[in-house]
Protein backbone atom coordinates (compact mmCIF):
# COMPACT_ATOMS: atom_id res chain seq x y z
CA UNK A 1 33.24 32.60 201.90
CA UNK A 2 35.05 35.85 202.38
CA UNK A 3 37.29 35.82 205.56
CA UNK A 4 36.65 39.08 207.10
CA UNK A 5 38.23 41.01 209.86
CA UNK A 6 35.37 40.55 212.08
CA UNK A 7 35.25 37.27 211.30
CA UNK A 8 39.22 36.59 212.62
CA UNK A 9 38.44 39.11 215.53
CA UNK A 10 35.25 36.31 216.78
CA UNK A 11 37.74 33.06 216.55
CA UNK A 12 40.02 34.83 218.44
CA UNK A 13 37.71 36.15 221.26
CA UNK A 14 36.41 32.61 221.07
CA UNK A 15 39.53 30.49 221.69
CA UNK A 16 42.22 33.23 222.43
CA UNK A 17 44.48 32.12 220.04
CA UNK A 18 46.73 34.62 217.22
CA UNK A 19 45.28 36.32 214.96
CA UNK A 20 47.16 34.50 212.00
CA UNK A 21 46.14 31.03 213.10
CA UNK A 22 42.74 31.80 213.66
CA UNK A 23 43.09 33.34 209.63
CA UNK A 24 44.45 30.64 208.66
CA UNK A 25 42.10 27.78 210.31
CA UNK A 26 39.01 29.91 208.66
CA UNK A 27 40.95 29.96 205.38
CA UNK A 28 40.72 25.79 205.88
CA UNK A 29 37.38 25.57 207.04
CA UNK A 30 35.99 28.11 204.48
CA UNK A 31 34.80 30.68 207.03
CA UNK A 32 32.87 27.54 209.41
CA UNK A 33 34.14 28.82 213.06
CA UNK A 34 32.73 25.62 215.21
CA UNK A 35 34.67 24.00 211.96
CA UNK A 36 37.90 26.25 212.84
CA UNK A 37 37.64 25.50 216.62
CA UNK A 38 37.60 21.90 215.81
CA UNK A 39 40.26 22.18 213.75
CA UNK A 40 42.38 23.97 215.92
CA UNK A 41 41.81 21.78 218.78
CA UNK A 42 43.23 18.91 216.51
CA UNK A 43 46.44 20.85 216.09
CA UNK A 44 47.14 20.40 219.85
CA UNK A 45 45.91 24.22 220.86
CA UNK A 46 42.94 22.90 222.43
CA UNK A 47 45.12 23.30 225.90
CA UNK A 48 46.33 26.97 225.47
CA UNK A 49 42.23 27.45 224.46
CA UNK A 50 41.35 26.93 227.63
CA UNK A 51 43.72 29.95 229.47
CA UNK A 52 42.15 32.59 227.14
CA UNK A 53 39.69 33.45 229.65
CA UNK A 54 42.56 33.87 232.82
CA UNK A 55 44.24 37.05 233.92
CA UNK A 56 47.72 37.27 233.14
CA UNK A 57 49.09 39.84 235.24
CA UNK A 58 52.42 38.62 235.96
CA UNK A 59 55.68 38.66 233.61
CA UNK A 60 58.20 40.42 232.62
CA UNK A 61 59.31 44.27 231.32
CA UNK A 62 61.97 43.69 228.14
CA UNK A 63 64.45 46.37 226.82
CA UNK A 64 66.57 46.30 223.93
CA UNK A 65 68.53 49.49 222.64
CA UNK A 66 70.21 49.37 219.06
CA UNK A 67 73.82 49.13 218.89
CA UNK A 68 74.12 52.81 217.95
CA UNK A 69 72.01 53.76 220.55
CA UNK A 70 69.25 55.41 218.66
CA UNK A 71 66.45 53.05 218.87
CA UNK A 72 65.19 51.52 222.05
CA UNK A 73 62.36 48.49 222.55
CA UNK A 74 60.24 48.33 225.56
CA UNK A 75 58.34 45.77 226.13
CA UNK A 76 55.66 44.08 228.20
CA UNK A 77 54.74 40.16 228.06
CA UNK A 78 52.52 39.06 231.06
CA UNK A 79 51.55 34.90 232.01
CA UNK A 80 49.84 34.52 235.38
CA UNK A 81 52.53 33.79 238.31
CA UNK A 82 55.24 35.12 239.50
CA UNK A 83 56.99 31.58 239.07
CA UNK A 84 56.93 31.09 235.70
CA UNK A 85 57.64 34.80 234.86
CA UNK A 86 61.04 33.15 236.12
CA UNK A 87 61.17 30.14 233.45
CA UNK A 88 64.11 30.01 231.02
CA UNK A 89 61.23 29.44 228.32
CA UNK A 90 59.02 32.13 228.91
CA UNK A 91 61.78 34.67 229.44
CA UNK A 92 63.48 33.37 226.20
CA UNK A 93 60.53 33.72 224.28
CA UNK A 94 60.34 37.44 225.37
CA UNK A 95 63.48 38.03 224.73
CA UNK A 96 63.14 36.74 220.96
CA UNK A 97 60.21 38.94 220.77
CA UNK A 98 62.26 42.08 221.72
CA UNK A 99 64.63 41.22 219.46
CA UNK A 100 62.33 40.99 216.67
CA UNK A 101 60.91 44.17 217.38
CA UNK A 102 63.84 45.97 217.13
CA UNK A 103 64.71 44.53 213.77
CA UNK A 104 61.22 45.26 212.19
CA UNK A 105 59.84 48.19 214.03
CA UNK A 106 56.11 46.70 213.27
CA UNK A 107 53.46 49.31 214.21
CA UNK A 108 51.62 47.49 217.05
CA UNK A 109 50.78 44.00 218.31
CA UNK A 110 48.73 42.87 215.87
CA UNK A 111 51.30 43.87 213.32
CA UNK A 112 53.99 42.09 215.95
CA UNK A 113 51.95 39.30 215.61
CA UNK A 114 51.98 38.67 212.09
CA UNK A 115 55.70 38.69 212.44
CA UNK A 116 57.94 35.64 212.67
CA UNK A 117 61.53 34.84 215.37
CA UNK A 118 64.47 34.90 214.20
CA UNK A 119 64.35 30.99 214.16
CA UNK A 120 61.66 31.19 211.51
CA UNK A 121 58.71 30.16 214.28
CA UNK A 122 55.64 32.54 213.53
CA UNK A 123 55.30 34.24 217.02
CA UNK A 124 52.05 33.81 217.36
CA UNK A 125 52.62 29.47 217.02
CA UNK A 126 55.71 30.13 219.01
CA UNK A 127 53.53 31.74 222.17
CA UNK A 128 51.26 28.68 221.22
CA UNK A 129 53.65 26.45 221.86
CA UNK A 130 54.90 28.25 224.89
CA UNK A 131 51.33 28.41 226.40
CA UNK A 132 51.27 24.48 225.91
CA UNK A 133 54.53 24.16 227.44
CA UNK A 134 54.07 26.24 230.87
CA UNK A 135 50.47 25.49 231.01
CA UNK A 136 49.57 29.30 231.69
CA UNK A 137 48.37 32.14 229.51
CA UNK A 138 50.89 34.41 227.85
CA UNK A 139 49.93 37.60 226.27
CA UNK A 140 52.39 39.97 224.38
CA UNK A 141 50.63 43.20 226.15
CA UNK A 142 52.57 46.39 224.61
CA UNK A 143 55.75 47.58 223.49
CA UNK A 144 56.83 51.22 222.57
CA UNK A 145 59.60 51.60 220.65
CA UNK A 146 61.75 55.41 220.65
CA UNK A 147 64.07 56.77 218.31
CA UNK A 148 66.02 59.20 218.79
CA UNK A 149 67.31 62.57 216.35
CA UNK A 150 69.65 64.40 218.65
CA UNK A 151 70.42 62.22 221.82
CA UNK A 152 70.66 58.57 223.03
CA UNK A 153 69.07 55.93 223.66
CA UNK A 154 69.64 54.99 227.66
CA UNK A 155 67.37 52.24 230.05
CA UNK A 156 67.28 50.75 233.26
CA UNK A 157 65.72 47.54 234.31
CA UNK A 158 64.67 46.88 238.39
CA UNK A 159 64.80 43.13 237.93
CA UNK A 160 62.17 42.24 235.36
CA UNK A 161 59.19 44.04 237.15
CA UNK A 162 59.88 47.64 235.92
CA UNK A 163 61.16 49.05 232.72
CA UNK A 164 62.58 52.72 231.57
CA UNK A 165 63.66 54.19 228.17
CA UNK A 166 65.11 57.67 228.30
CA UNK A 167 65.77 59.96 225.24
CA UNK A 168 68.66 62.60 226.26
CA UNK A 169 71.31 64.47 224.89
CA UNK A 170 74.55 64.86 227.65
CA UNK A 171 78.15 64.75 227.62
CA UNK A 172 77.88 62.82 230.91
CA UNK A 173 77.74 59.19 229.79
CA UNK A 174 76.18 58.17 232.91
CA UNK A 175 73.00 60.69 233.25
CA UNK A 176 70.68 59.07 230.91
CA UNK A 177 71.28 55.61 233.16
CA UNK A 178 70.66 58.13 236.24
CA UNK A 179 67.64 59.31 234.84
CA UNK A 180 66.13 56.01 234.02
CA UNK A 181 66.72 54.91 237.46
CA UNK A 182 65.13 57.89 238.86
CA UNK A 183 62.12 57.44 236.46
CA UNK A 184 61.42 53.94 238.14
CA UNK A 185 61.98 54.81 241.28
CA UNK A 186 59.97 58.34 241.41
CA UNK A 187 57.32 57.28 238.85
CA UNK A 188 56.85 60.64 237.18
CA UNK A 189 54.09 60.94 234.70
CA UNK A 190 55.11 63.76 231.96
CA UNK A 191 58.53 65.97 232.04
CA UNK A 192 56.95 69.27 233.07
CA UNK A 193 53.99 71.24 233.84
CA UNK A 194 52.79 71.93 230.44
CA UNK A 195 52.48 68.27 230.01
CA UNK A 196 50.33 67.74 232.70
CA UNK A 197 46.63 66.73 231.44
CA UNK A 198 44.25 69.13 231.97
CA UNK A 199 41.63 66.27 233.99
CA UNK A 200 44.22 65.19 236.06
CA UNK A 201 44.88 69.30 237.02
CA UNK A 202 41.87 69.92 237.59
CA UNK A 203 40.89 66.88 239.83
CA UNK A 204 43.62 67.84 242.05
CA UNK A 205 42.41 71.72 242.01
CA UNK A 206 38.95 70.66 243.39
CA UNK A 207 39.92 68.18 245.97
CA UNK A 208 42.60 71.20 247.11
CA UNK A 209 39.72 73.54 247.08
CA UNK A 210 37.43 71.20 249.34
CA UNK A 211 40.50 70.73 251.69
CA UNK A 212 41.12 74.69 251.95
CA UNK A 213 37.11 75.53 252.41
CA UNK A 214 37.23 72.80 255.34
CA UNK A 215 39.86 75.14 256.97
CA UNK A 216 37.28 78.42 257.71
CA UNK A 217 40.39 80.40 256.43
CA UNK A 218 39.15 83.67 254.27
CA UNK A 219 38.90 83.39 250.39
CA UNK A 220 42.05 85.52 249.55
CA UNK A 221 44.22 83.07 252.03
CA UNK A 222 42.12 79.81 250.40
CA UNK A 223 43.34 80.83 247.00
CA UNK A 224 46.56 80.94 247.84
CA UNK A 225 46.34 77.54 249.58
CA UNK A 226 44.73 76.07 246.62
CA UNK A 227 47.76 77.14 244.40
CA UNK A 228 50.18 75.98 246.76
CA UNK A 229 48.91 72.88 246.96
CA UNK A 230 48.46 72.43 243.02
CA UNK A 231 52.44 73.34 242.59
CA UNK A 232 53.16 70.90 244.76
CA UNK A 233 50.88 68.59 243.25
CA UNK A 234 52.52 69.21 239.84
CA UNK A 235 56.20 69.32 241.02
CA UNK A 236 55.57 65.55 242.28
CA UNK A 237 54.25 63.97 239.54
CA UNK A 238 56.58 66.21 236.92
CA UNK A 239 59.56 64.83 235.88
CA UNK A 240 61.52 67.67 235.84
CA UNK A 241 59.81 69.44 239.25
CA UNK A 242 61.23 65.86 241.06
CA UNK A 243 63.71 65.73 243.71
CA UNK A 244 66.72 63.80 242.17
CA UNK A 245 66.71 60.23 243.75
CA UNK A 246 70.46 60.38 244.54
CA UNK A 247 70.97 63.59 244.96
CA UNK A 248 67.49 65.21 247.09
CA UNK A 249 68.30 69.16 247.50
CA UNK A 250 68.47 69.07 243.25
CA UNK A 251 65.61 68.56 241.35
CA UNK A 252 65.96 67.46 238.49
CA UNK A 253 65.43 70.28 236.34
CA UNK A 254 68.48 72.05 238.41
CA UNK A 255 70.49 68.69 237.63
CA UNK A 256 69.86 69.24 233.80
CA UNK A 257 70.95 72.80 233.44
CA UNK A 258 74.13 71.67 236.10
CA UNK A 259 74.99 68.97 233.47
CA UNK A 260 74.34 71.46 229.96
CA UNK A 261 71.64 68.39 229.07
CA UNK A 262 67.99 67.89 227.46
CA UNK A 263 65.66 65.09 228.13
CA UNK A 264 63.12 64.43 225.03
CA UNK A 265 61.23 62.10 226.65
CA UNK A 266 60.80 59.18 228.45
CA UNK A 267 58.84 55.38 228.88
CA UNK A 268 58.03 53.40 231.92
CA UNK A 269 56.49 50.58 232.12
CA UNK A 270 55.44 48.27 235.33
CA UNK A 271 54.56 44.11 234.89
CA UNK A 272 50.36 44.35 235.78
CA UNK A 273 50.10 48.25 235.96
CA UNK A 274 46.63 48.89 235.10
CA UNK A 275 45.26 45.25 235.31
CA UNK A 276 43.03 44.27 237.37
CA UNK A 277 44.27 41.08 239.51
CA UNK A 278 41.34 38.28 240.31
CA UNK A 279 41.72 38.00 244.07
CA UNK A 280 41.75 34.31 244.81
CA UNK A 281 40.74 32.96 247.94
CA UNK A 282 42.10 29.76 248.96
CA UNK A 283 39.39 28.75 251.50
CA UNK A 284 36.39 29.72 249.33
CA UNK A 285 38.05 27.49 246.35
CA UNK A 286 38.46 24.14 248.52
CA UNK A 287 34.79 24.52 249.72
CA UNK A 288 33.56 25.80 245.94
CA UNK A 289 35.65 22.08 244.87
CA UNK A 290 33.87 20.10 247.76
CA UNK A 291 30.77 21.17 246.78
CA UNK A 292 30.84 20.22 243.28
C-alpha cells in the first residue's frame, strides 16, 4: 500500500508523534494505522502519545547568529510549565535544534523535522525521547531565520521568554543590540506606516470615529480628531514612530538619522503569544477526581 501524505498527516494527528516516525511505522505495517499505533507503542512512545492532546504554552525563545553575523535563528520550542522550560534537558535539546537550523537553513518545521542533531539523533526521536524523559509535551513551534545583504545580524534575549533579531547597517556597534532591546520592550509590529496592514488601520479609524461622534463636536473638528488619533495610533505600534526606550524625547526614527543607520527589518517572538492557555482550576479538578 502506497504511504501517502494524508496518510502520515492521520498517524500523526492520532498519536502526536514526528512526522518521520509515523512514515516510517506505516512503511512497517504496510499502511495498517491501528497496526502503526501498536507498533509505536511497543517502541516505548506510547507515553509521549498520551501528551499530544495538552497545551504546551510554556518554553523557551532560542537565538543563534552566524559567526559572521549574517544569518540569525530564532526560535520557539514550547512544553507545558514554566518548571521544566528550566530543565538542563529540555533547554539542551533546544539549543541543538537552533544549532541545527543554522547549519541547514531547512524551509520550515516539517522540513526541520526530517533533519537530524549534530549527535546523529533524528530530532524528531530525540524530542521523543525528551517527551519520555520530562513527562510533558514538547513541540518545536516556529523559527525564522534572516540573512542579511548589507548589515548585521544583532539579538537580544529577556531571559528565555522573549526573543529579537534585528537586521541593520551602523557604524555604532552597539545600536543593533539597542534596537533589539527596544523591540522587546516596546513590542512594535512593522517599521513604519506604510507597513501597517490595512485591517488593522482601519479598525482603529472606526473605533476613533465612534469615540469622536460620542463627543457632539462638529464634523470638520471630528475629522481632525479622527486623524489625530490614527497618527497616534500608528506612531505606537510603528517601529520607527516609537519613543526610544532609553532615550524618550527621540524616537526612533530621529535616533537612526542621528546615528547615519538603516534598519531592514526585524523578528520578535514571545514563549505562548497567540496560544490559547487551558485555565485550570484546582478546586473543580479535586471534586471532578472525587467524583470519578
Amino acid at each position: 500500500m502506497a504511504i501517502t501524505a494524508a496518510l502520515v498527516k492521520e498517524l500523526r494527528e492520532r498519536t502526536g508523534c514526528g512526522m518521520m516516525e509515523c512514515k516510517n511505522a506505516l512503511v512497517e505495517t504496510s499502511g495498517d494505522i491501528d497496526a502503526a499505533i501498536e507498533a509505536m507503542r511497543k517502541k516505548g512512545q506510547a507515553k509521549a502519545d498520551k501528551k499530544a492532546s495538552r497545551i504546551a504554552a510554556e518554553g523557551t525563545i532560542v537565538v543563534k547568529i552566524s559567526d559572521d553575523n549574517k544569518t540569525g535563528v530564532i526560535l520557539e520550542i514550547n512544553c507545558e510549565t514554566d518548571f521544566v522550560a528550566k530543565d538542563d534537558n529540555f533547554k539542551s535539546f533546544a539549543n541543538s535544534v537552533a544549532d541545527c537550523i543554522l547549519a541547514n537553513t531547512p524551509a520550515d518545521v516539517d522540513a526541520l523535522s526530517a533533519l537530524s542533531l549534530s549527535d546523529g539523533r533524528a530530532i524528531e526521536s530525540a524530542k521523543t525521547e525528551l517527551i519520555t524523559k520530562i513527562g510533558e509535551k514538547v513541540s518545536i513551534r516556529r523559527f525564522e531565520i534572516v540573512q542579511s545583504k548589507e548589515g548585521t545580524i544583532s539579538s537580544y534575549l529577556h531571559g528565555v521568554k522573549i526573543g529579537v533579531l534585528v537586521d541593520s547597517a551602523s557604524e555604532n556597534d552597539g545600536l543593533g543590540r539597542d534596537l533589539s532591546m527596544h523591540i522587546a520592550a516596546s513590542k512594535p509590529i512593522c517599521i513604519n506606516a506604510s507597513d501597517v496592514p490595512a485591517d488593522v488601520l482601519a479598525k482603529e479609524r472606526d473605533i476613533a470615529t465612534a469615540q469622536a461622534k460620542d463627543s457632539g463636536k462638529p464634523e470638520n473638528i471630528i475629522e481632525k480628531m479622527v486623524e489625530g488619533k490614527v497618527r497616534k495610533f500608528v506612531a505606537g505600534i510603528t517601529l520607527l514612530g516609537q519613543a526610544f526606550v532609553k532615550e524618550p524625547d527621540l524616537t526612533i526614527e530621529k535616533l537612526l538619522k542621528k546615528e547615519s543607520a538603516t534598519i531592514d527589518s526585524f523578528i520578535r517572538y514571545e514563549v505562548g503569544d497567540g496560544i490559547e492557555k487551558k485555565q485550570e482550576n484546582f478546586a473543580e479538578e479535586v471534586m471532578a477526581q472525587v467524583k470519578g
